[in-house]
Protein backbone atom coordinates (compact mmCIF):
# COMPACT_ATOMS: atom_id res chain seq x y z
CA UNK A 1 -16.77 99.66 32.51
CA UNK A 2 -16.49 99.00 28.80
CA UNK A 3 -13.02 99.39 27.44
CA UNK A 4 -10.75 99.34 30.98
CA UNK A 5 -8.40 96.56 29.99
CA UNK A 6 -5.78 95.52 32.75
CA UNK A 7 -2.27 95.68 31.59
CA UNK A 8 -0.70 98.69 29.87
CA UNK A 9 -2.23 101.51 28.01
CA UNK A 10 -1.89 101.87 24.04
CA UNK A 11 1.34 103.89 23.75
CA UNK A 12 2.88 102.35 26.63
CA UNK A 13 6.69 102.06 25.57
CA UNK A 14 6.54 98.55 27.20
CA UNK A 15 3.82 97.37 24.40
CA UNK A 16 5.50 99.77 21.98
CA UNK A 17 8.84 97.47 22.59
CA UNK A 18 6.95 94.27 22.49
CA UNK A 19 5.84 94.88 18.95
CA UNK A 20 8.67 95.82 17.44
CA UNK A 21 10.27 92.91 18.97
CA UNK A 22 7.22 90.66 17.43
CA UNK A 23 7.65 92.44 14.13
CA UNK A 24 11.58 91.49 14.08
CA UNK A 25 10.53 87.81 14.96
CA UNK A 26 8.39 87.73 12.32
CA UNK A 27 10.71 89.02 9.44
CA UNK A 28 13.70 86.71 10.87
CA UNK A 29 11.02 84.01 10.90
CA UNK A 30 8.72 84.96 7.50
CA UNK A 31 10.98 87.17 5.65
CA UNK A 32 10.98 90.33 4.05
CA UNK A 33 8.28 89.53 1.43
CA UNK A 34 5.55 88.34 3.62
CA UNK A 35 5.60 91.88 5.00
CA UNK A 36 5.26 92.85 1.00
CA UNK A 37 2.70 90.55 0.44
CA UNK A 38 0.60 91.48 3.22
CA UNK A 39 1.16 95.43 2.45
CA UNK A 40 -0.01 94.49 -1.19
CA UNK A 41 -2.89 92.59 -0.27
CA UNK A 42 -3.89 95.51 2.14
CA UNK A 43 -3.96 98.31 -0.79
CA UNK A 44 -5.57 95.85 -2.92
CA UNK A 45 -8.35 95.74 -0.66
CA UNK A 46 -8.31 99.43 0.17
CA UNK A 47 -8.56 99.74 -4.07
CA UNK A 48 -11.99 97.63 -3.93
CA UNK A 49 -13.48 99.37 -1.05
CA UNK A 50 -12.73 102.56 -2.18
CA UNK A 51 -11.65 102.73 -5.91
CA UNK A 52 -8.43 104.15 -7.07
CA UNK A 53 -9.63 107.76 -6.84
CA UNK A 54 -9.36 107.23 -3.11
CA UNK A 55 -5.28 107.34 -3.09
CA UNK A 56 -5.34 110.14 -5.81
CA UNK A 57 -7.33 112.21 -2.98
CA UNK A 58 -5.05 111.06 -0.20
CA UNK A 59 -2.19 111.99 -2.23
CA UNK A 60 -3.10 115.44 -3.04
CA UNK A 61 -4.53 115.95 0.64
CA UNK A 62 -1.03 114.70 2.14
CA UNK A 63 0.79 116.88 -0.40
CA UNK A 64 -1.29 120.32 0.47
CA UNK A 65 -0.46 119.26 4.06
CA UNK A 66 3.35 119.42 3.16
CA UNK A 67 2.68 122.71 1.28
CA UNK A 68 1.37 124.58 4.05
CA UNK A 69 4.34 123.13 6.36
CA UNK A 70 7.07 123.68 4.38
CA UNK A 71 5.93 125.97 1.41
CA UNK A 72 6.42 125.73 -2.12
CA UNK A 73 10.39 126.07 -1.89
CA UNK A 74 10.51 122.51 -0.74
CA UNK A 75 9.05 121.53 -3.88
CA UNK A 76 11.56 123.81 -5.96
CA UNK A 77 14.61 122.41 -3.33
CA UNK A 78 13.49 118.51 -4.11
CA UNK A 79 13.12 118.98 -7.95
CA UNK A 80 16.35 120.42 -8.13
CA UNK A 81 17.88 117.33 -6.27
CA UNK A 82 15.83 115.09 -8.27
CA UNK A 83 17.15 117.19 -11.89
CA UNK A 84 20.21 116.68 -10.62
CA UNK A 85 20.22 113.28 -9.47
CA UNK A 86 18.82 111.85 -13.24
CA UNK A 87 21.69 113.98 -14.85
CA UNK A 88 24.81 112.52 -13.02
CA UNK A 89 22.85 108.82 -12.86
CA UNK A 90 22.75 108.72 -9.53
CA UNK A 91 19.61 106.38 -7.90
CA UNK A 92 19.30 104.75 -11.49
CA UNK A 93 19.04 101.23 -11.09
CA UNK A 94 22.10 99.26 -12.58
CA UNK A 95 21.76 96.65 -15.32
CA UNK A 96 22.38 92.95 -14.60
């Protein structure tokens, strides 16, 4: 009976709750940049395993996903938020 754990399943909003509660312990305990660091470290390693082609496939693959779920006027709607957004200044970072 390989794999029949006691205790609740995956997915189980009980272990669902517990981790986000360990993940807020954590960040009060760590901080915000030891979740950074770790994320960095993680596509670091994903670079050497796979090369940097690998996210340039991902990317595309994620982005024909949202093309067939939304269609090409969401990519018209965003650039015209995003045009707009650079010409008022709005989401530029401010100078110190």
């Amino acid at each position: 009976m390989v794999g029949n754990k006691p205790g609740p399943a995956k997915g189980d909003p009980r272990m669902v709750e517990a981790g986000r509660r360990g993940g807020q312990t954590v960040k009060e305990e760590r901080g915000r940049e030891f979740f950074q660091a770790i994320g960095q470290k993680g596509g670091q390693a994903t670079k050497e395993k796979y090369g940097p082609e690998f996210f340039s496939q991902i990317g595309r693959k994620g982005g024909e996903s949202v093309k067939r779920e939304r269609g090409v006027e969401f990519y018209s709607s965003i650039g015209r938020k995003g045009g707009s957004s650079s010409r008022t200044g709005k989401g530029r970072a401010k100078k110190p």
